[in-house]
Protein backbone atom coordinates (compact mmCIF):
# COMPACT_ATOMS: atom_id res chain seq x y z
CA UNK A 1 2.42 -65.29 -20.84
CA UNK A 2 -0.06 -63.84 -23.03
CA UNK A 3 0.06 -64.16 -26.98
CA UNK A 4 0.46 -60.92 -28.21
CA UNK A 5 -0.32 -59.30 -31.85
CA UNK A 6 -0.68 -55.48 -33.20
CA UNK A 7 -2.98 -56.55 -36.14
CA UNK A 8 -3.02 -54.53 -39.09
CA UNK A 9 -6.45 -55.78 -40.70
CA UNK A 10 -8.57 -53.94 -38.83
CA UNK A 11 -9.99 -50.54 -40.46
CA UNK A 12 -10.00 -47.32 -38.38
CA UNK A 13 -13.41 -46.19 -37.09
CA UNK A 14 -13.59 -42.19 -37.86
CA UNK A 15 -15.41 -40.43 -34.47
CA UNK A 16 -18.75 -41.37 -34.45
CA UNK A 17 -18.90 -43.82 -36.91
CA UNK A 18 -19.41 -48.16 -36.28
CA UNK A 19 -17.74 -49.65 -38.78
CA UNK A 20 -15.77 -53.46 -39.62
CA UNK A 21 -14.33 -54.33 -42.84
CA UNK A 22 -10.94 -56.42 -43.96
CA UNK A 23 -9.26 -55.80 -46.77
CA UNK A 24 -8.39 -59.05 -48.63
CA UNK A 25 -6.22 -59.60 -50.92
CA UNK A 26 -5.42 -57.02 -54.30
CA UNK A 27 -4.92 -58.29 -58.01
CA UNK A 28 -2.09 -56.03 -59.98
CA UNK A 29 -1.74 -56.04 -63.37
CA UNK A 30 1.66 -55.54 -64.85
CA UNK A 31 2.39 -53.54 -67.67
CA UNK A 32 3.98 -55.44 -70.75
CA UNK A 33 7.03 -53.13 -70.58
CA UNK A 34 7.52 -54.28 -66.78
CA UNK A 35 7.63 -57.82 -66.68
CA UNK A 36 11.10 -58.12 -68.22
CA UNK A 37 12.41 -56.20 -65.20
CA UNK A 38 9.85 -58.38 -62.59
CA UNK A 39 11.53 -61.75 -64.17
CA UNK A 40 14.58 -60.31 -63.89
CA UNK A 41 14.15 -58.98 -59.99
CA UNK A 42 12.81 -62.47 -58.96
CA UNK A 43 15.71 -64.39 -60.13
CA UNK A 44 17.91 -62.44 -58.76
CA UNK A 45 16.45 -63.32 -55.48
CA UNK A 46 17.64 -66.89 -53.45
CA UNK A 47 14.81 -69.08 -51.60
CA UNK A 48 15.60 -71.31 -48.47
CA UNK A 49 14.67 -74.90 -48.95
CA UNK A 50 12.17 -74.53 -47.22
CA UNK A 51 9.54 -71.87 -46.09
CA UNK A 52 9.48 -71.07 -42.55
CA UNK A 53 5.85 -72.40 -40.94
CA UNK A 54 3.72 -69.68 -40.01
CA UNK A 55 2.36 -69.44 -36.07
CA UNK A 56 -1.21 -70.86 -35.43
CA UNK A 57 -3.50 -68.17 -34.39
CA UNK A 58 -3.94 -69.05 -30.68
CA UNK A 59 -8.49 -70.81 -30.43
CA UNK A 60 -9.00 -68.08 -27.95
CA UNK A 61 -8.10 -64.42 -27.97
CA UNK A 62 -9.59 -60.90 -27.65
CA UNK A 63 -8.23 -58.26 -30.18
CA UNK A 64 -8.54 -54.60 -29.96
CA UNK A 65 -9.15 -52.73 -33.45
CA UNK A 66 -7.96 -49.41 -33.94
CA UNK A 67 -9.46 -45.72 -34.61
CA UNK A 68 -8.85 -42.20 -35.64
CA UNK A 69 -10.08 -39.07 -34.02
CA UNK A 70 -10.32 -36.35 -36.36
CA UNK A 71 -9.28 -32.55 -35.44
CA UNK A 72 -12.71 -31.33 -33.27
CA UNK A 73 -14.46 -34.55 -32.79
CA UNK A 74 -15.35 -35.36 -29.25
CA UNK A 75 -15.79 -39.17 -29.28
CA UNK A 76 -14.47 -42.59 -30.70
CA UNK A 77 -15.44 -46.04 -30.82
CA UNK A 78 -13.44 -49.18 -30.85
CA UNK A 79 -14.24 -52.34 -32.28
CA UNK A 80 -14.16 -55.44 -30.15
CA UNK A 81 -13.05 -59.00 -32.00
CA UNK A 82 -13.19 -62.29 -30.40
CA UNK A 83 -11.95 -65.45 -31.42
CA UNK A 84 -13.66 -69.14 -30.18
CA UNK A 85 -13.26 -72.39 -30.60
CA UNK A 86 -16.24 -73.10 -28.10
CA UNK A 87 -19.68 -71.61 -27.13
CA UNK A 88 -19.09 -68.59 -24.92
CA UNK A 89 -21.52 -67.34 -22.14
CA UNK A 90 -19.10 -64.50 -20.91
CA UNK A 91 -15.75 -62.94 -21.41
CA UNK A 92 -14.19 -59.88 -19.39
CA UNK A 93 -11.09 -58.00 -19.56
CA UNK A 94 -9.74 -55.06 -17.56
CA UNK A 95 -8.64 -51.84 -20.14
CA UNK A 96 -5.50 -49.63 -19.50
CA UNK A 97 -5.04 -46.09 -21.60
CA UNK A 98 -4.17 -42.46 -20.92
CA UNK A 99 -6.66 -41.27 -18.37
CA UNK A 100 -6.21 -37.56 -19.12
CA UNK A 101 -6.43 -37.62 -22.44
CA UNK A 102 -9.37 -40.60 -22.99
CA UNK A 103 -12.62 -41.54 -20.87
CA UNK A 104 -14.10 -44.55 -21.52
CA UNK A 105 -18.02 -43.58 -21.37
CA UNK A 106 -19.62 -46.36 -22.74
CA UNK A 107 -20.19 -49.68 -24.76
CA UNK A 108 -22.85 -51.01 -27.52
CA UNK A 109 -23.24 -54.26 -29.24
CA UNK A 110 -24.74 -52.25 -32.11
CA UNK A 111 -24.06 -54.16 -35.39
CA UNK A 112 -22.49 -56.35 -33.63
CA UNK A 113 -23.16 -60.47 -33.49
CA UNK A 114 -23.77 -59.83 -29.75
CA UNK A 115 -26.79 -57.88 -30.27
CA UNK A 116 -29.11 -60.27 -31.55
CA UNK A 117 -27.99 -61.98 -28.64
CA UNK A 118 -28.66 -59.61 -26.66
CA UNK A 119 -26.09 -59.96 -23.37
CA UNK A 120 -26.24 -57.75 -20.24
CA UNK A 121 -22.63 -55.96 -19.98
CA UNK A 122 -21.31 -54.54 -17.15
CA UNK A 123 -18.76 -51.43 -17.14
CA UNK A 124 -17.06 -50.32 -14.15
CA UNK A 125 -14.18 -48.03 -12.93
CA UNK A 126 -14.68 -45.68 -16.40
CA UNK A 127 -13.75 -42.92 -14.22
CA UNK A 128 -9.85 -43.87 -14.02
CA UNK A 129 -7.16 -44.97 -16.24
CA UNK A 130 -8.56 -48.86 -15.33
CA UNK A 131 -11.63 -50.08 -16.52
CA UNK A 132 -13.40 -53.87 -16.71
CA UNK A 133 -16.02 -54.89 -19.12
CA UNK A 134 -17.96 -58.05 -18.50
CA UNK A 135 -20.48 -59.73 -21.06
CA UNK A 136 -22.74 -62.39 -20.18
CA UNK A 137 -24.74 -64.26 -22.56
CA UNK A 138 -27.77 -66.40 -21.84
CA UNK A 139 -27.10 -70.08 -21.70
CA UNK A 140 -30.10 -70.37 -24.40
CA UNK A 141 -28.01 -68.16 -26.73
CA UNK A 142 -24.44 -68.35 -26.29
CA UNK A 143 -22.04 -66.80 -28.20
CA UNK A 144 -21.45 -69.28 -31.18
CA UNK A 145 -17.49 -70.38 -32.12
CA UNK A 146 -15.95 -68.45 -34.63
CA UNK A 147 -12.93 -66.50 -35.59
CA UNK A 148 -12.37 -62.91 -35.54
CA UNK A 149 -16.28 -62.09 -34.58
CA UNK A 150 -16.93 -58.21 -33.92
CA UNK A 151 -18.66 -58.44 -30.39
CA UNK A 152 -18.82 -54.84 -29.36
CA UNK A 153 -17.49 -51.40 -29.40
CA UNK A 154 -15.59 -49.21 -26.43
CA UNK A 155 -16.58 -45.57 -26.92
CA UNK A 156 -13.97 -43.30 -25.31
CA UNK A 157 -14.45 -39.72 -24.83
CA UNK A 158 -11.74 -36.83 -25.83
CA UNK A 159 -11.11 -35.76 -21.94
CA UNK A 160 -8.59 -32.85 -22.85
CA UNK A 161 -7.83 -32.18 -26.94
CA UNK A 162 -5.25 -29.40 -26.21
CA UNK A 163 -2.79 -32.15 -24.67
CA UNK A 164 -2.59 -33.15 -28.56
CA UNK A 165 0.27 -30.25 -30.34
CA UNK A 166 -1.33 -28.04 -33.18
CA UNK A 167 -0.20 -30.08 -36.08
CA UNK A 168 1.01 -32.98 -34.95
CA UNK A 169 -0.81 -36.10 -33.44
CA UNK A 170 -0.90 -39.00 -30.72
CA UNK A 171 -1.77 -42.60 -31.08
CA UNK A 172 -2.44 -43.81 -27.39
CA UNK A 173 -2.66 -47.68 -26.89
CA UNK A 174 -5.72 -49.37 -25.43
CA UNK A 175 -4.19 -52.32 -23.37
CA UNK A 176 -6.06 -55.39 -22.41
CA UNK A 177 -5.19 -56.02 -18.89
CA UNK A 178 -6.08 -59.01 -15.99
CA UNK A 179 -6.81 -55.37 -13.00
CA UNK A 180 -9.02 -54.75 -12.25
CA UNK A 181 -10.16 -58.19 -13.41
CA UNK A 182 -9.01 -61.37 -15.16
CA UNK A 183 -9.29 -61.82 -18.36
CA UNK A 184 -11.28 -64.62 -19.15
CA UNK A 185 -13.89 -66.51 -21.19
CA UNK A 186 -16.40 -68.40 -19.55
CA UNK A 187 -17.57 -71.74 -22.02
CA UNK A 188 -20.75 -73.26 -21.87
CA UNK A 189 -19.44 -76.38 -20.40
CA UNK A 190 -18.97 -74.15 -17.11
CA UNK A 191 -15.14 -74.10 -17.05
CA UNK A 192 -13.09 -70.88 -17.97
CA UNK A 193 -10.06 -70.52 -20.43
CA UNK A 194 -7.60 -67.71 -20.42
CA UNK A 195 -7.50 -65.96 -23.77
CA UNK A 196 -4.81 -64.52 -25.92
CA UNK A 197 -4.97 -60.51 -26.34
CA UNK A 198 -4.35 -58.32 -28.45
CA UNK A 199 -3.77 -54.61 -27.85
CA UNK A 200 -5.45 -51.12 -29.43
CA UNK A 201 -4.83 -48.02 -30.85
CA UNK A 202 -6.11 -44.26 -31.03
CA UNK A 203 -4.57 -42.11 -32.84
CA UNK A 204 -5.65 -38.34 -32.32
CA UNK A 205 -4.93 -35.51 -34.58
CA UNK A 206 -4.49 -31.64 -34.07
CA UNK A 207 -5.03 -29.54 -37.22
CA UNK A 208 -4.03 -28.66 -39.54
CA UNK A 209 -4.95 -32.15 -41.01
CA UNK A 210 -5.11 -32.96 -45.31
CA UNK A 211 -7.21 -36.12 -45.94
CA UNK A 212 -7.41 -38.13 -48.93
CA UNK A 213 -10.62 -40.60 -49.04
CA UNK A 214 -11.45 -44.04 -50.61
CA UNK A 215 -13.80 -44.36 -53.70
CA UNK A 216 -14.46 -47.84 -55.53
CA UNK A 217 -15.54 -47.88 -58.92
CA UNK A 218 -15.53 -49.99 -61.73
CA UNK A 219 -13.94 -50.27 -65.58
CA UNK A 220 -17.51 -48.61 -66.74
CA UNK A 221 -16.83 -45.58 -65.26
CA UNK A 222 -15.33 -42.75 -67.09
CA UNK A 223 -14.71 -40.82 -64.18
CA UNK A 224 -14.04 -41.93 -60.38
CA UNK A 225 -14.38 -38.52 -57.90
CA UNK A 226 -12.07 -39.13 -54.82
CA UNK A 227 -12.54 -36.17 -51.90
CA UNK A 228 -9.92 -34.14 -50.05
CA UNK A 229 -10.42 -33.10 -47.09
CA UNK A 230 -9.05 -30.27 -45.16
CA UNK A 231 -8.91 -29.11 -41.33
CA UNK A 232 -7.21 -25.87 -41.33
CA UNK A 233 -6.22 -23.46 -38.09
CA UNK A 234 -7.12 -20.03 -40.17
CA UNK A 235 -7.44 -18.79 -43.32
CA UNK A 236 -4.81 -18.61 -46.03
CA UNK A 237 -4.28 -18.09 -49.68
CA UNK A 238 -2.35 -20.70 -51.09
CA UNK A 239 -3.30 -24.69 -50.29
CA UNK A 240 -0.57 -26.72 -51.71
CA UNK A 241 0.06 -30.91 -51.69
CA UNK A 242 1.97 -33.77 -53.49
CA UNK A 243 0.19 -36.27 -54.18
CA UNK A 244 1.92 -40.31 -55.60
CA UNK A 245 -0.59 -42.90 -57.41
CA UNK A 246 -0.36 -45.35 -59.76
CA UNK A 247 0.62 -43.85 -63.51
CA UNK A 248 -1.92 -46.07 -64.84
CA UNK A 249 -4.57 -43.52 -63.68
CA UNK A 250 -4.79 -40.19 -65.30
CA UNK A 251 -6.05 -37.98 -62.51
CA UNK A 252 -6.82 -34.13 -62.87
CA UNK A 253 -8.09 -31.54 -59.87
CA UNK A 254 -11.93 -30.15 -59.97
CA UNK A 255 -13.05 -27.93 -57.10
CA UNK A 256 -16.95 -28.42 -57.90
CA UNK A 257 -18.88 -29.25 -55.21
CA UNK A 258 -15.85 -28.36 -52.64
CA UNK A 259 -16.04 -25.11 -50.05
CA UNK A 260 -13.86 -23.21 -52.47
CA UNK A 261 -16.28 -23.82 -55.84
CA UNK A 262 -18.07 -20.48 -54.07
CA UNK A 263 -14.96 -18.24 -54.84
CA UNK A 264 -15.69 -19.07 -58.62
CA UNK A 265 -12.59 -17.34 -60.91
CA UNK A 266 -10.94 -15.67 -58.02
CA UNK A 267 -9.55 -19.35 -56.90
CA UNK A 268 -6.90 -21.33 -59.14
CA UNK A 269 -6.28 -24.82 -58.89
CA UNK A 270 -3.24 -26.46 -61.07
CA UNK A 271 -2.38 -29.91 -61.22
CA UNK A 272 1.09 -30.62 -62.82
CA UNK A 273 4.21 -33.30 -62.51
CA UNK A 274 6.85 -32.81 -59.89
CA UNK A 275 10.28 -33.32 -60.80
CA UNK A 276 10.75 -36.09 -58.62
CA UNK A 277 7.76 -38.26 -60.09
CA UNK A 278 4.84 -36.94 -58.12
CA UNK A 279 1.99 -35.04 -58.87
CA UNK A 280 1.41 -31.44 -57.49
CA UNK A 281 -1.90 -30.02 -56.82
CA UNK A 282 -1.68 -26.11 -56.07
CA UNK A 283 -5.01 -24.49 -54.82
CA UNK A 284 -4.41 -20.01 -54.65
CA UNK A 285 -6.51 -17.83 -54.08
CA UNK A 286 -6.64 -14.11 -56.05
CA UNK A 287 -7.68 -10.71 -55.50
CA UNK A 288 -6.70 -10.31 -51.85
CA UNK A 289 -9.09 -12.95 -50.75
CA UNK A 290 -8.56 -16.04 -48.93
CA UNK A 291 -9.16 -19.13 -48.34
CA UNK A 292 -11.62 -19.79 -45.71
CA UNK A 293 -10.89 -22.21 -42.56
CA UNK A 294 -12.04 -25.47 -42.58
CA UNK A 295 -12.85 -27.96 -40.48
CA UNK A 296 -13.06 -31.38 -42.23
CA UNK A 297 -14.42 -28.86 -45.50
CA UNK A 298 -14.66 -30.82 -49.14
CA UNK A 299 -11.61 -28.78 -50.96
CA UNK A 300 -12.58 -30.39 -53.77
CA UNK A 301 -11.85 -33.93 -56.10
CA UNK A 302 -9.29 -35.93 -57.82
CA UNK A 303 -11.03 -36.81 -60.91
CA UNK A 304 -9.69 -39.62 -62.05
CA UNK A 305 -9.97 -41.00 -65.78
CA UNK A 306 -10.72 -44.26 -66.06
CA UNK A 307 -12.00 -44.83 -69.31
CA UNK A 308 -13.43 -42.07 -72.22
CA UNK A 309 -15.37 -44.96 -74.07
CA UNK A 310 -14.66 -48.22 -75.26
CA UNK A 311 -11.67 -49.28 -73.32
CA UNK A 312 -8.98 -50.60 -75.81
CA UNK A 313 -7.96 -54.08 -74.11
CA UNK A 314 -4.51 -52.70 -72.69
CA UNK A 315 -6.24 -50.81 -71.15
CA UNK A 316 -7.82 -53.31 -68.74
CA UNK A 317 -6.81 -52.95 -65.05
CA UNK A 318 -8.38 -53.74 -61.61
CA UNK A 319 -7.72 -53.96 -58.27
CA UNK A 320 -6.83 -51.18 -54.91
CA UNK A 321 -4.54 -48.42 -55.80
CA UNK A 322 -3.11 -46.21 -53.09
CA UNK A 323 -3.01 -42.62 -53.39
CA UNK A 324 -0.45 -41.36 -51.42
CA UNK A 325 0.57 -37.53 -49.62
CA UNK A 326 4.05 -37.37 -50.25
CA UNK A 327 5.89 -36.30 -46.90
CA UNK A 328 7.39 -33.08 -46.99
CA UNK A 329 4.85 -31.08 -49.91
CA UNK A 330 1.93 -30.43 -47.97
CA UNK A 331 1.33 -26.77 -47.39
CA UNK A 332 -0.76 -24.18 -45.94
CA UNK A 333 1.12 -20.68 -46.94
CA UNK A 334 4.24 -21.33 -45.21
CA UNK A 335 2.99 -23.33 -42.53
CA UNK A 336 3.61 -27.31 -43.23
CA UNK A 337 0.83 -30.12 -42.93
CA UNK A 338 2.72 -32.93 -41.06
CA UNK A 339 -0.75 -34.89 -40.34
CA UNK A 340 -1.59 -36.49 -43.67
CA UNK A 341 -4.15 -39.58 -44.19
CA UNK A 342 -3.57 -41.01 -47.47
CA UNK A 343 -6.40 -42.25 -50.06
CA UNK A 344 -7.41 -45.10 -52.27
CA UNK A 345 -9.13 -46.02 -55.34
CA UNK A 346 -10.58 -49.70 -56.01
CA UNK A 347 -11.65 -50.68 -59.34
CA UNK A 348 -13.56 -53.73 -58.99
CA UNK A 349 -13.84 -56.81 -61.22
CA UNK A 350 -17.27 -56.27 -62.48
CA UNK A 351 -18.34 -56.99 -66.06
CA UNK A 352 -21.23 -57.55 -68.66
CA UNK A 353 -21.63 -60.90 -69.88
CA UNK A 354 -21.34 -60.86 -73.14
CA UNK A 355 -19.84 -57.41 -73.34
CA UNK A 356 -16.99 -58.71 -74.57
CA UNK A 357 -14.90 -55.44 -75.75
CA UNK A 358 -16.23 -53.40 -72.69
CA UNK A 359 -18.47 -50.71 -74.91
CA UNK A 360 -20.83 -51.41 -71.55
CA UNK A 361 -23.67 -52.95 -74.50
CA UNK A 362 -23.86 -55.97 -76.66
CA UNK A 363 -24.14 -55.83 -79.99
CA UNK A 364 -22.21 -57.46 -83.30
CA UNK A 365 -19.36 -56.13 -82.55
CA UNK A 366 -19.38 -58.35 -79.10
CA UNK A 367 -19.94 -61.50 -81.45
CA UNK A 368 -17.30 -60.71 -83.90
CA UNK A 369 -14.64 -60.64 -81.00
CA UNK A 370 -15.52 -64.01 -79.29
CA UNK A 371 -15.35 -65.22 -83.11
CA UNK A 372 -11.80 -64.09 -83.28
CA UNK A 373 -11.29 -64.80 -79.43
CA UNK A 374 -11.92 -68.89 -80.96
CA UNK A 375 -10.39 -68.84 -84.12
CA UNK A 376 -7.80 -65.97 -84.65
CA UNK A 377 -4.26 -66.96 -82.74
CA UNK A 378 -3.60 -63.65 -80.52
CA UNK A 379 -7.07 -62.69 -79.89
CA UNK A 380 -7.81 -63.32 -76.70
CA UNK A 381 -10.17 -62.03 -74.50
CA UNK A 382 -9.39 -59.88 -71.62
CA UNK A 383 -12.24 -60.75 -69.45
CA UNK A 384 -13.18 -64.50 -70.28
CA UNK A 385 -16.02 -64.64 -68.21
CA UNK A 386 -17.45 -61.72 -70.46
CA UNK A 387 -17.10 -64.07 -72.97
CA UNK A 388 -19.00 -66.92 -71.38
CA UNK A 389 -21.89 -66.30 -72.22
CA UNK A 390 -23.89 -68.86 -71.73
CA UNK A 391 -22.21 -69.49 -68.40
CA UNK A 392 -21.21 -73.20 -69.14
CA UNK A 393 -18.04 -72.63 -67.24
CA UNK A 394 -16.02 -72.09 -71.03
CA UNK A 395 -15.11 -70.25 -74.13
CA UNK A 396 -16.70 -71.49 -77.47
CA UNK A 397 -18.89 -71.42 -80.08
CA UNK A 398 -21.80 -71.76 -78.64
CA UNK A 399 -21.02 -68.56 -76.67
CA UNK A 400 -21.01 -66.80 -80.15
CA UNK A 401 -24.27 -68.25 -81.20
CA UNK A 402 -26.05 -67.72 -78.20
CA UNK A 403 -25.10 -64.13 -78.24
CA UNK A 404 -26.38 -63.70 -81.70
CA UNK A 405 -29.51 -65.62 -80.84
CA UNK A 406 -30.46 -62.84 -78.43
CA UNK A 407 -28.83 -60.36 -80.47
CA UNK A 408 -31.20 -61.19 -83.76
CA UNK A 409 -33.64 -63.81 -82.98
CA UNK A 410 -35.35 -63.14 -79.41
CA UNK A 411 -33.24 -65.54 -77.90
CA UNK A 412 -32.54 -66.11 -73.87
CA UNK A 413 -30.40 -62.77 -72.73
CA UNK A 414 -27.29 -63.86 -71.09
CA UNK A 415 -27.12 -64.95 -67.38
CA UNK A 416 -26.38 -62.31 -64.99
CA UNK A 417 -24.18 -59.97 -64.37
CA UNK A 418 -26.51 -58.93 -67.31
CA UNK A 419 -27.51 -56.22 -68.58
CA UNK A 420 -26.06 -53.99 -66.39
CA UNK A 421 -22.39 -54.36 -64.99
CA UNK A 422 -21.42 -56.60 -61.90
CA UNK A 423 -19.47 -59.28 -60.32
CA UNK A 424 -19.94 -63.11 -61.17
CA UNK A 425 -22.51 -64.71 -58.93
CA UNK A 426 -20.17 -67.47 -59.04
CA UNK A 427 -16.42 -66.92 -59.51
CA UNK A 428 -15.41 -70.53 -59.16
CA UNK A 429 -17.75 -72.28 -61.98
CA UNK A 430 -16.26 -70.20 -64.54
CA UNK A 431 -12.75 -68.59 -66.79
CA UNK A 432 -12.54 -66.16 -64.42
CA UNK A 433 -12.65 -61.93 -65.48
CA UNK A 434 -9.17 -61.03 -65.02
């Protein structure tokens, strides 16, 4: 029996695009007036004894990553991930999916650790719902052990688009099967191990379609632009969605830049607090005119607020924050959007050393707060490795007077992330940002 898992670390290739990331884990920060109620929600909660062991990962398996096809694209790729615990100089698998709705057309090791390596593959039976993929490496250059290694991608064509309903959308599962062949990864010790798989998904969308994207900033911006996107089956006159984020962000609408910006003051857009905690963005146009159709069009940005100058040190947060398309208040006229793909915003831990107050420069006013940061009770910093300055790994003095020293005398400027903002070249020698 085969070791199955649907992982959900894998991040959806858009048509056309090769892409791999993971997403690790995210840092909250908790509001002062929340933590009563976060103390009081974990002890109402009862722990075993004991925590329940987690399942090894199995030392060999093939896993399938997962993909979107947007409304009118006519391809997708796939990613490919294998796990080793030895030297591999082949691996096949036999693929099962939907053979009127998907083709498989093709493979590439582009971006990939198997193209340096540069392994003949061999695809057969791509003209049926069954296909098999073998990989060979050379003996001279195997594929090395390693864990969750992206090997190669599976492009699949879009045989028939109008089996997908206007509006809705399909996910169709990309199965790893032993038909037409056996699944199987040949080491370099000649002998062959049966790995454990792990199955695929495509999911296919009909417009219309509302897409919010990802944009990653950092504290030193005062504004962060996230897109929306919009695939629409004709034109209309009112654009309407609900939209749930984080209150720490204050977020406004701005159609610059976006296919309506052309309309100038015959289009309105409003953004304004729904009674039941979201936000609602309302996009109409005036004068008879409408909006045009769109096809993946820029409707405009979220413009969200960050910071309008020196950040005040409650102000301080980092980390991903979802933005979300509330179900249910999407609209095109009268017509609802049931295919939403929701957003994010990630403000990274990035800093300037010895910008202690977060101005984004260094001046007395920097050396005055690490003072107080030492001796005044209360006064602590909120990013201590701003504070390091000298990058000894700690707090003190010496931070103060080195700071002044380039300040006032022509001392040595602080180590980077310096002078511009960035992350700490090494997180583990020092206090730590946040």
């Amino acid at each position: 029996m085969f070791w199955l898992q649907m992982s959900n670390r894998r991040v959806i290739p858009e048509s056309g695009q090769l892409c791999s990331a993971e997403f690790g884990s995210v840092r909250r920060y908790v509001k002062p007036s929340l933590l009563a109620a976060c103390f009081a929600l974990l002890s109402s909660l009862s722990f075993g004894s004991s925590l329940e062991a987690q399942p090894t990962p199995p030392p060999y398996l093939i896993e399938l990553g997962h993909a979107t096809v947007l409304p009118g694209s006519s391809e997708v790729s796939v990613p490919v991930f294998i796990t080793n615990a030895e030297p591999l100089v082949g691996w096949q698998m036999g693929l099962d999916y939907d053979d009127l709705l998907l083709g498989l057309i093709g493979v590439t090791t582009l971006e990939t650790l198997s193209e340096p390596l540069s392994p003949q593959i061999f695809l057969t039976g791509n003209s049926t719902a069954y296909a098999s993929v073998s990989v060979i490496y050379s003996a001279l250059t195997p594929l090395l052990p390693g864990t969750d290694q992206l090997v190669l991608w599976l492009t699949f064509a879009i045989q028939d688009p109008t089996l997908i309903p206007a509006g809705t959308s399909i996910t169709e599962i990309i199965s790893i099967v032993a038909d037409p062949i056996p699944i199987s990864f040949d080491l370099t010790n000649g002998t062959s191990v049966v790995p454990a798989v792990s199955n695929g998904t495509i999911a296919l969308y009909a417009p219309p379609l509302i897409r919010v994207g990802r944009k990653v900033g950092t504290l030193f911006d005062q504004h962060i632009l996230v897109p929306i996107e919009l695939w629409s089956a004709g034109p209309a006159t009112i654009f309407e969605m609900g939209l749930d984020y984080d209150d720490l962000l204050l977020g406004s609408i701005t159609l610059v830049g976006g296919e309506f910006e052309s309309l100038g003051n015959q289009v309105v857009a409003t953004m304004a607090p729904h009674p039941l905690g979201h936000m609602t963005v309302v996009i109409e146009v005036l004068g008879g005119l409408s909006l045009p159709t769109l096809t993946g069009g820029l409707v405009g940005y979220l413009d969200f607020t960050v910071s309008g100058g020196p950040i005040h040190y409650s102000q301080l947060f980092t980390g991903a924050f979802s933005i979300d398309l509330v179900p249910g208040s999407c609209w095109i006229d009268s017509t609802e959007i049931l295919n939403t793909l929701d957003g994010e915003l990630v403000i990274e831990d990035q800093f300037i050393r010895g910008d202690v107050n977060f101005t984004g420069d260094t001046d007395i006013a920097d050396v005055q707060a690490l003072l107080n940061s030492i001796f005044v009770a209360g006064k602590e910093l909120p990013c201590k490795e701003a504070g390091d300055v000298n990058d000894s790994g700690e707090v003190d003095v010496s931070d103060a007077i080195s700071l002044a020293g380039y300040l006032f005398s022509g001392g040595t400027s602080p180590p980077p992330p310096f002078p511009t903002p960035g992350v700490d070249p090494d997180p583990s020698a020092g206090p730590g940002c946040f």
